[in-house]
PDB file of N, CA and C in Angstrom:
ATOM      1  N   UNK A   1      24.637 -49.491  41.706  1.00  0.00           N
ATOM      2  CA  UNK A   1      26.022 -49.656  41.246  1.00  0.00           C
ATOM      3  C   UNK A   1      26.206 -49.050  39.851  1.00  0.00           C
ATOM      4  N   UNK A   2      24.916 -49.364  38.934  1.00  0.00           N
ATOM      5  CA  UNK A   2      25.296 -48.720  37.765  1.00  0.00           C
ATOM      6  C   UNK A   2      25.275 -47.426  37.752  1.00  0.00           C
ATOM      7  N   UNK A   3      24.601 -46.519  38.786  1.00  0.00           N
ATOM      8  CA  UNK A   3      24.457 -45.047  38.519  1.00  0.00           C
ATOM      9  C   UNK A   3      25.705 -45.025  38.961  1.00  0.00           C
ATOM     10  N   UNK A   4      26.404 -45.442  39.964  1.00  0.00           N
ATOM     11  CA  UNK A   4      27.862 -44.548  40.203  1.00  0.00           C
ATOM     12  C   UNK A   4      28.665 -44.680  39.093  1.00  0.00           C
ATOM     13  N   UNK A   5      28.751 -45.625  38.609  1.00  0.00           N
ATOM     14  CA  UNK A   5      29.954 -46.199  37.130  1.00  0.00           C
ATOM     15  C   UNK A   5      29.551 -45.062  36.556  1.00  0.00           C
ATOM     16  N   UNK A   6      28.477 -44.885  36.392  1.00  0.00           N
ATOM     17  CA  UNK A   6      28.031 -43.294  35.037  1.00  0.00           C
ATOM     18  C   UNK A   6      28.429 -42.385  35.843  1.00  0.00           C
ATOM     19  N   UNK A   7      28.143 -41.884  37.171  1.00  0.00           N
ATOM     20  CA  UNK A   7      28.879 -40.458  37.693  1.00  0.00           C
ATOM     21  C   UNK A   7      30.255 -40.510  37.396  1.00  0.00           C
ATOM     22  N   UNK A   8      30.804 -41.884  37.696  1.00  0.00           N
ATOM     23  CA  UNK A   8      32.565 -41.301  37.661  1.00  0.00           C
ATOM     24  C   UNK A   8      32.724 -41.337  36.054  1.00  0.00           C
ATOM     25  N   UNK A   9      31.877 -41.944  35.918  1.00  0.00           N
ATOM     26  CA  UNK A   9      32.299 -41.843  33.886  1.00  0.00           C
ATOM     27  C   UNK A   9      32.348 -40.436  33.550  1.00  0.00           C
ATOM     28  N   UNK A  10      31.174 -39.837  33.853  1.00  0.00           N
ATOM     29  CA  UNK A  10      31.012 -38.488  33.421  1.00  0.00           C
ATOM     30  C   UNK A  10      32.150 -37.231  34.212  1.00  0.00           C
ATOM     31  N   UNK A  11      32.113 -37.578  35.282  1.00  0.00           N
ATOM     32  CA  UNK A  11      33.186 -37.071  36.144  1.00  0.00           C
ATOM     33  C   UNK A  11      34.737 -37.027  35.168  1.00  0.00           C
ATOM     34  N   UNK A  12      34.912 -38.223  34.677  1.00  0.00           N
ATOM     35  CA  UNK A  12      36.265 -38.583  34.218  1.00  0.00           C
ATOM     36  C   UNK A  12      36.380 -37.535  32.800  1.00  0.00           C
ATOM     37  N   UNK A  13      35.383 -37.508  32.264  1.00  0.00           N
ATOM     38  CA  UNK A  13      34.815 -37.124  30.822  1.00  0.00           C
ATOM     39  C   UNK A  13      35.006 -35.708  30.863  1.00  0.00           C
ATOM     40  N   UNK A  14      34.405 -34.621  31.884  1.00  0.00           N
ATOM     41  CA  UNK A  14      34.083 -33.566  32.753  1.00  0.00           C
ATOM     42  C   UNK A  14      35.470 -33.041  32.721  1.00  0.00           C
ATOM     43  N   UNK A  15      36.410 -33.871  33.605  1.00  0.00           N
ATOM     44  CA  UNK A  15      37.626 -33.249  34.197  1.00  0.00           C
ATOM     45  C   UNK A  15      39.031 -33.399  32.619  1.00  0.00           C
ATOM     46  N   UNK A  16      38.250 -34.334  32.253  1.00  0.00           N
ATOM     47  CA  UNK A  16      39.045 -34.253  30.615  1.00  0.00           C
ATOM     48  C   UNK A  16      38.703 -32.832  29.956  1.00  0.00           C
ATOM     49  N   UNK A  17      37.226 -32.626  29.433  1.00  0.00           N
ATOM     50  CA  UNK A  17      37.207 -31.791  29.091  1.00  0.00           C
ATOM     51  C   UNK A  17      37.638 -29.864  29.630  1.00  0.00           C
ATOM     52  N   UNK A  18      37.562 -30.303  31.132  1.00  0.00           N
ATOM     53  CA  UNK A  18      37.901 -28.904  31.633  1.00  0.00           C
ATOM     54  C   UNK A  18      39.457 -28.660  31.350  1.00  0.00           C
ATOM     55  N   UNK A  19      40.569 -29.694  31.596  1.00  0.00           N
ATOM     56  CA  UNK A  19      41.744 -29.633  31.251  1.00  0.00           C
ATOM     57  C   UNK A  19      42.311 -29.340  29.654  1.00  0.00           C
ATOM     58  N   UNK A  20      41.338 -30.253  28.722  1.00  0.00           N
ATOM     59  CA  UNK A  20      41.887 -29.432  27.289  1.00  0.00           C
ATOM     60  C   UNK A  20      41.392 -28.091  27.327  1.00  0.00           C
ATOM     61  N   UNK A  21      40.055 -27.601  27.957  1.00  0.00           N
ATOM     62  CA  UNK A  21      39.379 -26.346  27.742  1.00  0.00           C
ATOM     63  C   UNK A  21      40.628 -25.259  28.324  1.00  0.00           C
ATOM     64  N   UNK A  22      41.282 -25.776  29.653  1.00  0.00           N
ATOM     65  CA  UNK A  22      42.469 -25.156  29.689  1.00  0.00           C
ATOM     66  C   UNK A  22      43.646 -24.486  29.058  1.00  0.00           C
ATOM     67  N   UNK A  23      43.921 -25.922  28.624  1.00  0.00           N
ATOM     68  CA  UNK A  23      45.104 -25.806  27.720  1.00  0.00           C
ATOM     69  C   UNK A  23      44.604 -25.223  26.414  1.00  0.00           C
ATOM     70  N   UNK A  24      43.359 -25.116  25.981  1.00  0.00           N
ATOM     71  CA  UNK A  24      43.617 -24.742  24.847  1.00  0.00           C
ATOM     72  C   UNK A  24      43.498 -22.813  24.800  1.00  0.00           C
ATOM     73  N   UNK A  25      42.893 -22.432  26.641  1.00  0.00           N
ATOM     74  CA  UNK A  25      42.813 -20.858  26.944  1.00  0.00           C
ATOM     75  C   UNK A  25      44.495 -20.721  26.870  1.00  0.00           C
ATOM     76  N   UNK A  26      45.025 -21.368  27.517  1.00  0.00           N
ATOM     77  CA  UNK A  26      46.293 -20.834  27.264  1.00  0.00           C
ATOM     78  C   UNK A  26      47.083 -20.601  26.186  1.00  0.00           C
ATOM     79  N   UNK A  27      46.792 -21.827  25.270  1.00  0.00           N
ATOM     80  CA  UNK A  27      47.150 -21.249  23.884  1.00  0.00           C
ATOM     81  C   UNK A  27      46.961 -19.797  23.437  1.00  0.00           C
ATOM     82  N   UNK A  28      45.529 -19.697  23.412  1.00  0.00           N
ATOM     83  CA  UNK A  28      44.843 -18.602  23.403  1.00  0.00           C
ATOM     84  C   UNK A  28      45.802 -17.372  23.780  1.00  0.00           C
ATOM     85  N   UNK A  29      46.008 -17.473  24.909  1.00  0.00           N
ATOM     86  CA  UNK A  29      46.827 -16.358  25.687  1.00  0.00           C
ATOM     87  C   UNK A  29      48.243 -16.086  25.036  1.00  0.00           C
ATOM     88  N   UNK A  30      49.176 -17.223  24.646  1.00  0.00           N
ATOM     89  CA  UNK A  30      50.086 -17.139  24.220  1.00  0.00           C
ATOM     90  C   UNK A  30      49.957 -16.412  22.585  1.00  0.00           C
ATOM     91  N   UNK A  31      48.966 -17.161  21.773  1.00  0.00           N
ATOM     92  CA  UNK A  31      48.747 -15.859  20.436  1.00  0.00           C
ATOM     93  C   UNK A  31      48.147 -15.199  20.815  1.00  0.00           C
ATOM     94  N   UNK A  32      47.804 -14.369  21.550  1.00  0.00           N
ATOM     95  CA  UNK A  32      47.177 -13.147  21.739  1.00  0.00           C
ATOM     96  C   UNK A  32      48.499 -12.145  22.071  1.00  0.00           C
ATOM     97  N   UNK A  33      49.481 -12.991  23.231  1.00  0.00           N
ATOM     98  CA  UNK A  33      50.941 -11.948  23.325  1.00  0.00           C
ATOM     99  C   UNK A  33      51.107 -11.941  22.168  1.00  0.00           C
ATOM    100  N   UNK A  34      51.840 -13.010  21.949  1.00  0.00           N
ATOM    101  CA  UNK A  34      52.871 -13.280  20.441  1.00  0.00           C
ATOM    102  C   UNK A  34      51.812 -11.841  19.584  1.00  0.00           C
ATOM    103  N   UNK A  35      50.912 -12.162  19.085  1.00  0.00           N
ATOM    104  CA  UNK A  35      50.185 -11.248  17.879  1.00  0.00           C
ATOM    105  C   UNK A  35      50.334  -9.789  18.536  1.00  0.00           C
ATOM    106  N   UNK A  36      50.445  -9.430  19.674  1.00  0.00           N
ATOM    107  CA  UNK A  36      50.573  -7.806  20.150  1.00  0.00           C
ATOM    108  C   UNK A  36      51.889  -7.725  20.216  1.00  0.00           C
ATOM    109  N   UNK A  37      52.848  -8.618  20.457  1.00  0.00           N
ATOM    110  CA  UNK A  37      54.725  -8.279  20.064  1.00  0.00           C
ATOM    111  C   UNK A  37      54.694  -8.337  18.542  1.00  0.00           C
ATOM    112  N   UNK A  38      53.973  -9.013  17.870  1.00  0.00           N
ATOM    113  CA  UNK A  38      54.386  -8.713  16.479  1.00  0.00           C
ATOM    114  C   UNK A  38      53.815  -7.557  15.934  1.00  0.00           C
ATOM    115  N   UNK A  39      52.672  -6.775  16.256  1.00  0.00           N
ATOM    116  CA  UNK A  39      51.850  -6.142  15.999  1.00  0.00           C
ATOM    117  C   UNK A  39      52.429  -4.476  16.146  1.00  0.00           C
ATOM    118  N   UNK A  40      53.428  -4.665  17.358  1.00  0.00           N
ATOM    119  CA  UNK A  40      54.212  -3.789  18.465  1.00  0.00           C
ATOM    120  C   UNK A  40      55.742  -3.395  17.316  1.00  0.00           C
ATOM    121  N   UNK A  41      55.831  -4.668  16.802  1.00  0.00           N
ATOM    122  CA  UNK A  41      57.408  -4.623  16.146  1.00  0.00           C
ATOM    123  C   UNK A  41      57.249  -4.203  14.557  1.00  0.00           C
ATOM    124  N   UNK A  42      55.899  -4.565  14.084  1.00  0.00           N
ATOM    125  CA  UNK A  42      55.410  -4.099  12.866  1.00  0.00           C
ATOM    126  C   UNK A  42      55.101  -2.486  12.949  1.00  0.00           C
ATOM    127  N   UNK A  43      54.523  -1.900  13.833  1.00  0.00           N
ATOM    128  CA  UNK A  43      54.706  -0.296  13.954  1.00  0.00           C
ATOM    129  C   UNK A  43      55.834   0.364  14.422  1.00  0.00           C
ATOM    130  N   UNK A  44      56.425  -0.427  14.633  1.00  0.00           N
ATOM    131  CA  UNK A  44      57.933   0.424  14.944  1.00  0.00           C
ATOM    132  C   UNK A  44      58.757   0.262  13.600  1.00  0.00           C
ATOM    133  N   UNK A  45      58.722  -0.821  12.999  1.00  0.00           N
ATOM    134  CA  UNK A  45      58.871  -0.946  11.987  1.00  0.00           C
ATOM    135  C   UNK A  45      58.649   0.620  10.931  1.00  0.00           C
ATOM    136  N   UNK A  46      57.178   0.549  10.971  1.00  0.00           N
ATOM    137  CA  UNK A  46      56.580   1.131  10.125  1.00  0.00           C
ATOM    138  C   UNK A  46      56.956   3.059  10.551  1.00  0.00           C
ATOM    139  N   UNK A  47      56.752   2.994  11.799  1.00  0.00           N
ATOM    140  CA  UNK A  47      57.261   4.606  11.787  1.00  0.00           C
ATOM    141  C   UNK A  47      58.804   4.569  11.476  1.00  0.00           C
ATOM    142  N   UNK A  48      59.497   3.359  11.360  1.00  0.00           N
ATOM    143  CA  UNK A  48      61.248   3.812  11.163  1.00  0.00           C
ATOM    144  C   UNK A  48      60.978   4.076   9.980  1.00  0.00           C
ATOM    145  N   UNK A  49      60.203   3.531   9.089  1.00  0.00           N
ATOM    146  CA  UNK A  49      60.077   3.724   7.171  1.00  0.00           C
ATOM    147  C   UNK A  49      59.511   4.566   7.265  1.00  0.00           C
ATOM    148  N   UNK A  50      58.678   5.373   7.782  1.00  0.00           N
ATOM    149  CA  UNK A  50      58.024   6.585   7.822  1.00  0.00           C
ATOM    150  C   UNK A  50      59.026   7.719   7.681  1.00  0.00           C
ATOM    151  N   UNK A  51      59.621   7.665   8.863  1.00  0.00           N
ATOM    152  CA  UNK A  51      60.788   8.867   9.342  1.00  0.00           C
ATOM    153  C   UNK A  51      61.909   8.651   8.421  1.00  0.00           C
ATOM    154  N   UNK A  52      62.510   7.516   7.875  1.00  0.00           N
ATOM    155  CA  UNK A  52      63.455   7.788   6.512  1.00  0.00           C
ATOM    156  C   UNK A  52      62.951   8.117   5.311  1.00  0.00           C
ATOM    157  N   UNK A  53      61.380   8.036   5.107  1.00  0.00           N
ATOM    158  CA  UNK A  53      61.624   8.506   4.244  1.00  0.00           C
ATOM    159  C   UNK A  53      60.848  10.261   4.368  1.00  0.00           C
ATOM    160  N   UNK A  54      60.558  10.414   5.443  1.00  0.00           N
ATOM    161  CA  UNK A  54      60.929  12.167   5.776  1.00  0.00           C
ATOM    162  C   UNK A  54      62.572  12.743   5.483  1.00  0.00           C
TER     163      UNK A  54
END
Protein backbone atom coordinates (compact mmCIF):
# COMPACT_ATOMS: atom_id res chain seq x y z
CA UNK A 1 0.00 0.00 0.00
CA UNK A 2 2.77 2.28 0.79
CA UNK A 3 4.63 1.81 -2.54
CA UNK A 4 1.50 2.84 -4.50
CA UNK A 5 0.86 6.20 -2.28
CA UNK A 6 4.65 7.01 -3.50
CA UNK A 7 3.91 6.07 -7.30
CA UNK A 8 0.88 8.33 -7.43
CA UNK A 9 2.81 10.88 -5.33
CA UNK A 10 5.49 10.97 -7.77
CA UNK A 11 3.12 10.59 -10.67
CA UNK A 12 1.23 13.75 -9.29
CA UNK A 13 4.71 15.59 -8.82
CA UNK A 14 5.82 14.30 -12.56
CA UNK A 15 2.63 15.57 -14.29
CA UNK A 16 3.04 18.97 -12.27
CA UNK A 17 6.27 19.34 -13.36
CA UNK A 18 5.72 18.40 -17.11
CA UNK A 19 2.82 21.04 -17.24
CA UNK A 20 4.88 24.11 -15.82
CA UNK A 21 7.84 22.69 -18.11
CA UNK A 22 5.11 23.44 -20.70
CA UNK A 23 3.95 26.50 -19.96
CA UNK A 24 7.01 27.86 -19.34
CA UNK A 25 8.23 26.45 -23.42
CA UNK A 26 5.55 28.46 -24.42
CA UNK A 27 6.52 31.46 -22.86
CA UNK A 28 9.63 30.78 -24.43
CA UNK A 29 7.99 30.75 -27.83
CA UNK A 30 6.05 33.81 -27.32
CA UNK A 31 9.58 35.98 -26.56
CA UNK A 32 11.25 34.47 -29.10
CA UNK A 33 8.23 35.92 -31.71
CA UNK A 34 7.75 39.09 -29.82
CA UNK A 35 11.95 39.61 -29.89
CA UNK A 36 12.01 38.76 -33.95
CA UNK A 37 8.84 41.43 -34.50
CA UNK A 38 10.77 43.80 -32.56
CA UNK A 39 14.01 42.96 -34.00
CA UNK A 40 12.06 43.06 -37.66
CA UNK A 41 10.59 46.70 -36.74
CA UNK A 42 13.99 47.94 -35.36
CA UNK A 43 15.63 47.33 -38.98
CA UNK A 44 13.10 48.81 -40.80
CA UNK A 45 13.36 51.37 -38.60
CA UNK A 46 16.92 51.64 -39.10
CA UNK A 47 17.11 51.44 -43.00
CA UNK A 48 14.20 54.34 -43.01
CA UNK A 49 17.10 56.54 -41.00
CA UNK A 50 19.52 55.22 -43.28
CA UNK A 51 17.74 56.27 -46.58
CA UNK A 52 16.82 59.91 -45.11
CA UNK A 53 19.66 60.54 -44.36
CA UNK A 54 20.99 59.58 -48.04
Amino acid sequence: MESSMDNEERLKFESKMVEEFESFGILVQHLVIRIKQVTKQQMNQDTNIFYSII
